[in-house]
N, C-alpha and C. Protein backbone atom coordinates (compact mmCIF):
# COMPACT_ATOMS: atom_id res chain seq x y z
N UNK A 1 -39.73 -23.74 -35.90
CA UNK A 1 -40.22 -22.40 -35.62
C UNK A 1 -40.02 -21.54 -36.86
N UNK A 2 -41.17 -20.71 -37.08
CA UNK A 2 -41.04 -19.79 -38.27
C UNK A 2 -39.62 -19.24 -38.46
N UNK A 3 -39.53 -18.55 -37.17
CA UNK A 3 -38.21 -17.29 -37.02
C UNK A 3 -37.11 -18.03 -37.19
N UNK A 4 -36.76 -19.72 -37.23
CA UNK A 4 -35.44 -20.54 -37.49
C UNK A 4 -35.90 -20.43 -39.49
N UNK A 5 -36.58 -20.90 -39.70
CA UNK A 5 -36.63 -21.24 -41.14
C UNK A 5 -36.49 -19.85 -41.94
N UNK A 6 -36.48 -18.40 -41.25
CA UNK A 6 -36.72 -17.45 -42.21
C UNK A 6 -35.39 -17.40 -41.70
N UNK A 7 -33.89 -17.21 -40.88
CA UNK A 7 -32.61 -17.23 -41.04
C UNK A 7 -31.96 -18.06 -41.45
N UNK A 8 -32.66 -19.48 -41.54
CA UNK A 8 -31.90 -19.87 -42.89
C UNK A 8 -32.10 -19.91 -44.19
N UNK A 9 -33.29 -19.28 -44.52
CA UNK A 9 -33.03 -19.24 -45.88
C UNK A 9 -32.52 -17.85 -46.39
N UNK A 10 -32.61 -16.86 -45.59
CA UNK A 10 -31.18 -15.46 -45.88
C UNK A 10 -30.28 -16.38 -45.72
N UNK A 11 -29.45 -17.29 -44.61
CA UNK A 11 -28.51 -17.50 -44.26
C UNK A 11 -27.98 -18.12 -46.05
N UNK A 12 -29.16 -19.55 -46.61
CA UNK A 12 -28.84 -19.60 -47.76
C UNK A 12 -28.68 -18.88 -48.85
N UNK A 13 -29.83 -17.69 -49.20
CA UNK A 13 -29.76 -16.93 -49.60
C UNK A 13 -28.56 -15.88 -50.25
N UNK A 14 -28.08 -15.82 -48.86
CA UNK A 14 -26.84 -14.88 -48.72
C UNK A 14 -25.47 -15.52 -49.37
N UNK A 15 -25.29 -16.98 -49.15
CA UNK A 15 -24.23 -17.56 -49.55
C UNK A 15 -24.32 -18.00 -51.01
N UNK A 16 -25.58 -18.24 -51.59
CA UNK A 16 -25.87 -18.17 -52.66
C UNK A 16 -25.20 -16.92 -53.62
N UNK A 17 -25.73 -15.99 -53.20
CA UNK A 17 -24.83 -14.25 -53.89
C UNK A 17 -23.45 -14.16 -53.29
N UNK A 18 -22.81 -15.16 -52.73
CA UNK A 18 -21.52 -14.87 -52.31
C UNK A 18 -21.07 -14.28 -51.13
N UNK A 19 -22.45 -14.10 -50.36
CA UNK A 19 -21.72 -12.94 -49.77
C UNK A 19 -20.82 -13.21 -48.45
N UNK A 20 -20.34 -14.76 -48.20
CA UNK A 20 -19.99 -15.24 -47.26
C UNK A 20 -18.32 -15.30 -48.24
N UNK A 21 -17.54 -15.42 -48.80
CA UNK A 21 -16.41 -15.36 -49.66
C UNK A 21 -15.88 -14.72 -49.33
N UNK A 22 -14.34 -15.18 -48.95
CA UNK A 22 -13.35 -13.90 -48.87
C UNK A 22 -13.67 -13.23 -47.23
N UNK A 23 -13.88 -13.74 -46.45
CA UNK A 23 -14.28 -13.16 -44.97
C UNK A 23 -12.81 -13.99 -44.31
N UNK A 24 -12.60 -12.92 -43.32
CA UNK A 24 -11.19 -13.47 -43.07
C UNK A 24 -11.88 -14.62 -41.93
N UNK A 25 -10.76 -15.49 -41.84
CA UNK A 25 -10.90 -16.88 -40.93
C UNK A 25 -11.59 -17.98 -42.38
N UNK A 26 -12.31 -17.56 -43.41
CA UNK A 26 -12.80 -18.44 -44.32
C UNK A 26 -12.09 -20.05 -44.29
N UNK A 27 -12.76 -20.73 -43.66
CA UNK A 27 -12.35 -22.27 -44.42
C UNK A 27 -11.48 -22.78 -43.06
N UNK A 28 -11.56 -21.96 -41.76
CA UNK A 28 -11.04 -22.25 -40.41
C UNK A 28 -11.64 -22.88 -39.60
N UNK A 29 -11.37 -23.44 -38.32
CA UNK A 29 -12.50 -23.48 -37.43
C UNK A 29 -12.42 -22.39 -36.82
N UNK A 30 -13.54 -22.41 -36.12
CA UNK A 30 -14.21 -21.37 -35.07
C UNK A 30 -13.09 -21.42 -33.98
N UNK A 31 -12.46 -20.18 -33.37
CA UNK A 31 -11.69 -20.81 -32.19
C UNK A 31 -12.88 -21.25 -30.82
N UNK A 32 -11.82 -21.87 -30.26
CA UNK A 32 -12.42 -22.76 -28.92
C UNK A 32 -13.03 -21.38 -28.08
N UNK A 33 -14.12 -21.56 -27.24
CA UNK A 33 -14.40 -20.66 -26.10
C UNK A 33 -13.77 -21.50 -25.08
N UNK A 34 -13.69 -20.69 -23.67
CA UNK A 34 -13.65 -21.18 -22.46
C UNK A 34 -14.77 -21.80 -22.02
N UNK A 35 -16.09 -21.22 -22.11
CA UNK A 35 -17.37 -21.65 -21.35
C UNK A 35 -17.91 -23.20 -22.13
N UNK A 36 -18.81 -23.69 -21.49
CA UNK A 36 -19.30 -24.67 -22.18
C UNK A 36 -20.05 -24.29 -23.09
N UNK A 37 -20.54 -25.07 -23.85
CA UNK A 37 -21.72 -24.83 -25.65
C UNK A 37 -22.80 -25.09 -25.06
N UNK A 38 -23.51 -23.92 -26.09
CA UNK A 38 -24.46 -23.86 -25.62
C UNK A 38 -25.11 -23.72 -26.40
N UNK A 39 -26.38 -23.05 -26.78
CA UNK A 39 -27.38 -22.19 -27.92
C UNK A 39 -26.79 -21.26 -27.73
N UNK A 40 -26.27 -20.23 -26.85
CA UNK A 40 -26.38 -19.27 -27.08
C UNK A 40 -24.91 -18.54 -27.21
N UNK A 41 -23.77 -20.01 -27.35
CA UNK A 41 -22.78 -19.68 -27.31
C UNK A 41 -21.77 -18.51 -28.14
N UNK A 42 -22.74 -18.14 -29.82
CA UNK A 42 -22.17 -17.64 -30.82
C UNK A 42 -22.36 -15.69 -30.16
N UNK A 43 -23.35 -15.71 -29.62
CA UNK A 43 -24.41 -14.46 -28.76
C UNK A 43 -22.73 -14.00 -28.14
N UNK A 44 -22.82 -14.99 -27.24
CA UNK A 44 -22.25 -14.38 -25.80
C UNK A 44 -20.62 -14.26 -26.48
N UNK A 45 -20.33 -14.89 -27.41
CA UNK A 45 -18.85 -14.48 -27.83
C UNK A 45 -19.11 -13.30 -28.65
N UNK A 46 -19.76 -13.22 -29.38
CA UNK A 46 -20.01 -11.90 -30.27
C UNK A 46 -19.79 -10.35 -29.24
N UNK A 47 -20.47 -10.87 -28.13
CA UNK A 47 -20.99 -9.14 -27.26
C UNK A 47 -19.35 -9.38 -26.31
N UNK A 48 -19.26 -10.83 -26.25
CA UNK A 48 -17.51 -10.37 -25.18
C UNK A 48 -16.44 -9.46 -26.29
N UNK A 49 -16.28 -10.54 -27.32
CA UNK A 49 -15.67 -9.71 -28.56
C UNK A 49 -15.72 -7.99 -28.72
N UNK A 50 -16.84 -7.47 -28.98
CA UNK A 50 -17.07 -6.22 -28.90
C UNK A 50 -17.29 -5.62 -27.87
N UNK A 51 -16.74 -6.00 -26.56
CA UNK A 51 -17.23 -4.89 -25.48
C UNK A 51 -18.68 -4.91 -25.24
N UNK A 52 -19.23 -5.59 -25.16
CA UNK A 52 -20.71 -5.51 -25.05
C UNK A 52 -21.22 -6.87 -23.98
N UNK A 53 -20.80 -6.04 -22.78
CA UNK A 53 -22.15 -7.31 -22.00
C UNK A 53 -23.17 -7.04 -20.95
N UNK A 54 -23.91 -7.63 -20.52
CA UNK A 54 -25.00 -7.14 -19.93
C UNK A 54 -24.30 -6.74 -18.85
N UNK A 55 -25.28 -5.50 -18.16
CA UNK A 55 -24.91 -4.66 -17.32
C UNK A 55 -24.37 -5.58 -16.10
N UNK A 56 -24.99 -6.83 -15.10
CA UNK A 56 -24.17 -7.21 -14.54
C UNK A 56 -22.84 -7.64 -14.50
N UNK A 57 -22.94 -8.05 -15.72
CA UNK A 57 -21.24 -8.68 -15.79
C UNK A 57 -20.08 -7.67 -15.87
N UNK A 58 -20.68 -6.08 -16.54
CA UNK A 58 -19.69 -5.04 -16.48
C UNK A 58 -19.42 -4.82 -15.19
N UNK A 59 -20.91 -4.98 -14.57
CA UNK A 59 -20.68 -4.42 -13.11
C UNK A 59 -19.51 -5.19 -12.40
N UNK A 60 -19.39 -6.55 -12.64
CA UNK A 60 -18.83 -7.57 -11.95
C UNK A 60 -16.92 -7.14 -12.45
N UNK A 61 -16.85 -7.08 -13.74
CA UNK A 61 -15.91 -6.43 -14.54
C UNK A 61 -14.99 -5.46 -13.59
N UNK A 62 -16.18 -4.20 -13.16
CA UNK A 62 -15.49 -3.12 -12.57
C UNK A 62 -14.82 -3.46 -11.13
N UNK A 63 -15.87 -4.46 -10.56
CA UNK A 63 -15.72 -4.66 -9.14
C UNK A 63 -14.81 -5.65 -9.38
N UNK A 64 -14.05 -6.28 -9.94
CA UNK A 64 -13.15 -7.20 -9.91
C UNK A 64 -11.69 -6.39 -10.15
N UNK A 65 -12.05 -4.98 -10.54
CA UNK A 65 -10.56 -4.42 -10.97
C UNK A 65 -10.43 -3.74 -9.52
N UNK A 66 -11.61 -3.25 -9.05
CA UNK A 66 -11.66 -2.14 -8.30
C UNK A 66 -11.16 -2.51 -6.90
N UNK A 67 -11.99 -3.88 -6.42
CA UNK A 67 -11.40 -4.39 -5.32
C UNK A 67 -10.45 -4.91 -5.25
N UNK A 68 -9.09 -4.14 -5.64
CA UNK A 68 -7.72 -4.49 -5.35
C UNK A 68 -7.33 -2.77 -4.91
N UNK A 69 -7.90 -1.70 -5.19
CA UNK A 69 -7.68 -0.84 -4.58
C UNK A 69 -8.08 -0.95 -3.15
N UNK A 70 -9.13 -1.45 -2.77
CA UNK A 70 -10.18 -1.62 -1.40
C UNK A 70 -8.77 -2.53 -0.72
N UNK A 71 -8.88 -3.12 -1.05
CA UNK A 71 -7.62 -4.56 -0.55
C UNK A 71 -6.32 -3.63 -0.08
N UNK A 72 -5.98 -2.80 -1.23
CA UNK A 72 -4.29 -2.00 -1.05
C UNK A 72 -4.88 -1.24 0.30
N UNK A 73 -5.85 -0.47 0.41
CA UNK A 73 -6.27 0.38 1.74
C UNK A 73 -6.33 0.12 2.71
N UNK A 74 -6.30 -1.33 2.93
CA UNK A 74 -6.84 -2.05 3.63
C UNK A 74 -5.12 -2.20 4.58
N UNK A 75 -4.54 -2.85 3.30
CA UNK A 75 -3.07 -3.44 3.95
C UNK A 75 -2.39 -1.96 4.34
N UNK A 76 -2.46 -0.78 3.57
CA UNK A 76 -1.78 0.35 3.99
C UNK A 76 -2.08 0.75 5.40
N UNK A 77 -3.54 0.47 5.80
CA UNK A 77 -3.49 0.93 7.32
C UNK A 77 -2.89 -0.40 7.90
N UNK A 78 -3.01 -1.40 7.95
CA UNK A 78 -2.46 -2.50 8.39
C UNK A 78 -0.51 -2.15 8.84
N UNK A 79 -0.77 -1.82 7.52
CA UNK A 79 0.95 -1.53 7.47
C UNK A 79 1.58 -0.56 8.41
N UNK A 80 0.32 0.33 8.29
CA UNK A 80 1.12 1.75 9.25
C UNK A 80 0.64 1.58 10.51
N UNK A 81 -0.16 0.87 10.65
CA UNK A 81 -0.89 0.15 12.13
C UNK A 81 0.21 -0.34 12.87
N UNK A 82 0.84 -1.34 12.28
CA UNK A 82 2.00 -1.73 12.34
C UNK A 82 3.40 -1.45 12.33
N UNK A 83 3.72 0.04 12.02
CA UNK A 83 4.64 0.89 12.60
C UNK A 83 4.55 1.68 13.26
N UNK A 84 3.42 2.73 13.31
CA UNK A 84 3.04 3.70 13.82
C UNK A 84 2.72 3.62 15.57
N UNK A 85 2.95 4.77 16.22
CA UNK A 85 2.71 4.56 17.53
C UNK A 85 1.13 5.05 17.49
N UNK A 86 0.63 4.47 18.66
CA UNK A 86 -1.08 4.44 19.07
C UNK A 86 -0.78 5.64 19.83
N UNK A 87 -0.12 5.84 20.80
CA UNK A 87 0.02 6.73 21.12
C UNK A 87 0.43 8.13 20.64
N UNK A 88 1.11 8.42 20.09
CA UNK A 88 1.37 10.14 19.12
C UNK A 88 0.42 10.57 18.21
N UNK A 89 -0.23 11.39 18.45
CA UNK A 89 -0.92 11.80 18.45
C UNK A 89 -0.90 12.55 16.52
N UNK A 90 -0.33 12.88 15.99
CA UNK A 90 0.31 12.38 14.39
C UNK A 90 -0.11 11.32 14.06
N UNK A 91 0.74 10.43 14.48
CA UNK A 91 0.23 9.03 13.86
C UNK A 91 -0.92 8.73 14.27
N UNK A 92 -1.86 8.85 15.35
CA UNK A 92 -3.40 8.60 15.64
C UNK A 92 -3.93 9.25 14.13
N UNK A 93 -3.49 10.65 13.68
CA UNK A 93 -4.54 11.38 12.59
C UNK A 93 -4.22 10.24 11.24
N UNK A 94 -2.93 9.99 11.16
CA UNK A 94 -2.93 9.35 10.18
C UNK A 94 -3.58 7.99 10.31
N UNK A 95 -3.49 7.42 11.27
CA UNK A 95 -4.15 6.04 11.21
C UNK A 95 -5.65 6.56 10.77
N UNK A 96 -6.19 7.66 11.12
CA UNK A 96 -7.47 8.03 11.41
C UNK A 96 -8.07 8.03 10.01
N UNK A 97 -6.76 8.50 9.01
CA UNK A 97 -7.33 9.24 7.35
C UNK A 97 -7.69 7.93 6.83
N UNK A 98 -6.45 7.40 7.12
CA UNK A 98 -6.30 5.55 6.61
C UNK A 98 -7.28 5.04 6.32
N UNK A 99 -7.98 5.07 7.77
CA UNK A 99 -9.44 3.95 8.37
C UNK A 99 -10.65 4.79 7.23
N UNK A 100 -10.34 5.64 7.31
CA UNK A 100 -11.47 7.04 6.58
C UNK A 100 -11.56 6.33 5.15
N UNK A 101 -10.33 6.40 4.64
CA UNK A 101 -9.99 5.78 2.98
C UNK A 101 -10.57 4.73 2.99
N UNK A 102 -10.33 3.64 3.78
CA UNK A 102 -10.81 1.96 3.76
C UNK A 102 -12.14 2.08 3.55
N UNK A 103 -12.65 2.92 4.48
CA UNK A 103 -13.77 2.99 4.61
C UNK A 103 -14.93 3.05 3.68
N UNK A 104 -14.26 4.53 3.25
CA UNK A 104 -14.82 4.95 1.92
C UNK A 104 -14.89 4.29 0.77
N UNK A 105 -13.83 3.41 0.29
CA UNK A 105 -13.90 2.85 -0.71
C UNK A 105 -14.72 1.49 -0.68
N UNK A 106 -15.05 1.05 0.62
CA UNK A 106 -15.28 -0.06 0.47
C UNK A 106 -17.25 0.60 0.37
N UNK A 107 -17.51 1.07 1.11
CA UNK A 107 -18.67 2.04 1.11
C UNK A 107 -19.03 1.78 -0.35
N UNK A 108 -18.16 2.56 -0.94
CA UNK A 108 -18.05 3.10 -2.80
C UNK A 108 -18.57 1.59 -3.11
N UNK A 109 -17.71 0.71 -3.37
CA UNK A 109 -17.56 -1.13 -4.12
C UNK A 109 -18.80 -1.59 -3.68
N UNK A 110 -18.84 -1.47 -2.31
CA UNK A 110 -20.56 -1.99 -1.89
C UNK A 110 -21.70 -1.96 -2.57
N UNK A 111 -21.36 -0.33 -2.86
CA UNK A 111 -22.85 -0.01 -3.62
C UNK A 111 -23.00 -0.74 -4.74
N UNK A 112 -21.72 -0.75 -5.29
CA UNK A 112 -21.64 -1.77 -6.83
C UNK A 112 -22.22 -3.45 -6.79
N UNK A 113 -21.50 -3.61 -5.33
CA UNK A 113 -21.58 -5.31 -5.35
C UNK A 113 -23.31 -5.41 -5.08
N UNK A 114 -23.80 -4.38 -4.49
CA UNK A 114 -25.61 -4.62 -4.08
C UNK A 114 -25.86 -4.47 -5.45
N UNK A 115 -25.67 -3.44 -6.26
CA UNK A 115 -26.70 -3.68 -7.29
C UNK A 115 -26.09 -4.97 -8.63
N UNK A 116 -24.78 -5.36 -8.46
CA UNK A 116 -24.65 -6.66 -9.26
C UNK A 116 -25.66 -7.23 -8.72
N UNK A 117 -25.68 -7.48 -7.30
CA UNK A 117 -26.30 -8.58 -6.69
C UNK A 117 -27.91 -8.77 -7.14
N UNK A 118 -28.35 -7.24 -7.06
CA UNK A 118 -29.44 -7.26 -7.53
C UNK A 118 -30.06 -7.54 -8.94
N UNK A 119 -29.13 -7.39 -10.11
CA UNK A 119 -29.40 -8.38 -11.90
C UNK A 119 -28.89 -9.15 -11.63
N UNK A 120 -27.87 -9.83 -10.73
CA UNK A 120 -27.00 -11.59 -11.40
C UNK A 120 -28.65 -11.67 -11.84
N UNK A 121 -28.40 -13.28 -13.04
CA UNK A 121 -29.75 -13.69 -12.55
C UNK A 121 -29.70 -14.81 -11.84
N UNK A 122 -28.78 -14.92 -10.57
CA UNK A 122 -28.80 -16.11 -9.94
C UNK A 122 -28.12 -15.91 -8.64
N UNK A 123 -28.26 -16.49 -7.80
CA UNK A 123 -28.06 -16.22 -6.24
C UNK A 123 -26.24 -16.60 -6.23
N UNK A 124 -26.12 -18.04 -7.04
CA UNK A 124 -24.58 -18.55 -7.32
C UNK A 124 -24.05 -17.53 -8.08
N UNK A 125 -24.04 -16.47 -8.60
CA UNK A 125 -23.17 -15.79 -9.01
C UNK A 125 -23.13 -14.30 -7.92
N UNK A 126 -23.73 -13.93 -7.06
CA UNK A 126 -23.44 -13.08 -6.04
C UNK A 126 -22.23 -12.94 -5.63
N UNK A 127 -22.21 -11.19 -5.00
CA UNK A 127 -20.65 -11.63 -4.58
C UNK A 127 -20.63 -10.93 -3.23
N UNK A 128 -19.63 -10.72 -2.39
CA UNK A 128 -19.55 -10.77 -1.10
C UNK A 128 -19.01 -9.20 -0.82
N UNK A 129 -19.47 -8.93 -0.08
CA UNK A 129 -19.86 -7.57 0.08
C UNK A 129 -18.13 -7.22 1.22
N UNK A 130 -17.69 -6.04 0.89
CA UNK A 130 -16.33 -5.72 1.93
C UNK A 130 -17.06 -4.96 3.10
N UNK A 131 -16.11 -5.54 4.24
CA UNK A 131 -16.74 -5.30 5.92
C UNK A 131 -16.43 -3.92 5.78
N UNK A 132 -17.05 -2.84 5.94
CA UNK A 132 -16.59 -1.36 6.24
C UNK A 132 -16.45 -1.13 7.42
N UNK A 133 -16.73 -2.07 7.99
CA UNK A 133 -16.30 -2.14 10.02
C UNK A 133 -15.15 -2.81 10.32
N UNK A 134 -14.25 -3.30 9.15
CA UNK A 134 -13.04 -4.44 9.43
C UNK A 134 -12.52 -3.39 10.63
N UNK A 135 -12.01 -2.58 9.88
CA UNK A 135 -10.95 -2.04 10.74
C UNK A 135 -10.60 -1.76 12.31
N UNK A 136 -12.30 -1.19 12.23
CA UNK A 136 -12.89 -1.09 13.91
C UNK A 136 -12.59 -2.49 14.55
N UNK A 137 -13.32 -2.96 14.29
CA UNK A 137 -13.43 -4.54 14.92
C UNK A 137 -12.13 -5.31 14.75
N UNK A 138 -11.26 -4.83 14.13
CA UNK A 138 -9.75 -5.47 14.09
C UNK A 138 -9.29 -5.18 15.61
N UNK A 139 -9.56 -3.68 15.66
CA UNK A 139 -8.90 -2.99 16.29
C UNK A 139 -9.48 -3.57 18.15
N UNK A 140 -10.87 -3.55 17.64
CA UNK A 140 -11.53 -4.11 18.94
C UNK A 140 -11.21 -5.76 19.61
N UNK A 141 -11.19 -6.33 18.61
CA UNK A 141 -10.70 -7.62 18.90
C UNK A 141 -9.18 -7.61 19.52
N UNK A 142 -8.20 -6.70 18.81
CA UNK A 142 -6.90 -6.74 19.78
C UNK A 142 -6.59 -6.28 20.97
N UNK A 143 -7.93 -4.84 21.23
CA UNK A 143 -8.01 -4.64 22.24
C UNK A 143 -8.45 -5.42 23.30
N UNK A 144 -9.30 -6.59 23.00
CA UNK A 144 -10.01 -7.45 23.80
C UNK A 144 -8.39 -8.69 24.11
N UNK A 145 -7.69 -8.84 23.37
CA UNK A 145 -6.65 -10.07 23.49
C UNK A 145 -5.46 -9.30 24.17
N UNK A 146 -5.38 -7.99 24.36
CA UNK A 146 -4.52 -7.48 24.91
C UNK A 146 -4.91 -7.51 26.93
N UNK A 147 -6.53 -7.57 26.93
CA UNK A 147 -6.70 -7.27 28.33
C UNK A 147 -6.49 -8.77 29.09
């Protein structure tokens, strides 16, 4: 292909005038990646290196930090579910804010995980969306094992 033969002859070009000399790592190997080799392997380390990757994978990035807050909200009502009386009417508001928080955040992550879902470019890299009804339906299911 044209566009291979005109980067290597800058590529020669260039080393010809030196201009490859004296670059730190000179005369090293390349370190190892994690992923397998590929063509496009030099690409995709260059843009991880600098902060630079396509918008899904940031997306995936954020939602991988984020859903451990969703998770903590999750166990905090759990937790206070689990001390708190059903009955007092206090602890009902607080269980109430709890469920509100879970809620919300998972609401929030959702929106993120639909539109990853929507660039992956592949169905195997999708990711799984948080129940914003857990809580209800926790709650409904114990009510059902209690009768």
């Amino acid at each position: 292909m044209w566009w291979d033969r005109l980067i290597e002859e800058r590529i020669k070009a260039a080393q010809e005038r030196g201009e490859f000399r004296n670059l730190s790592g000179e005369g090293r190997p390349l370190p190892r990646d994690d992923e397998a080799s590929s063509e496009y392997w030099a690409a995709h380390r260059l843009l991880r290196k600098n902060g630079l990757l396509p918008d899904w994978l940031q997306l995936r990035k954020e939602i991988w930090e984020e859903r451990q807050v969703v998770r903590a909200a999750l166990d905090e009502y759990r937790d206070a579910a689990a001390r708190l009386d059903p009955q007092n009417p206090g602890h009902v508001a607080i269980l109430q804010r709890l469920e509100r928080r879970y809620r919300e955040l998972a609401r929030q992550i959702n929106l993120k995980i639909d539109l990853h879902n929507i660039r992956c470019p592949s169905i195997a890299h999708e990711l799984i969306r948080f129940p914003e009804d857990l809580i209800e339906r926790e709650r409904a299911r114990a009510s059902r094992a209690q009768d």
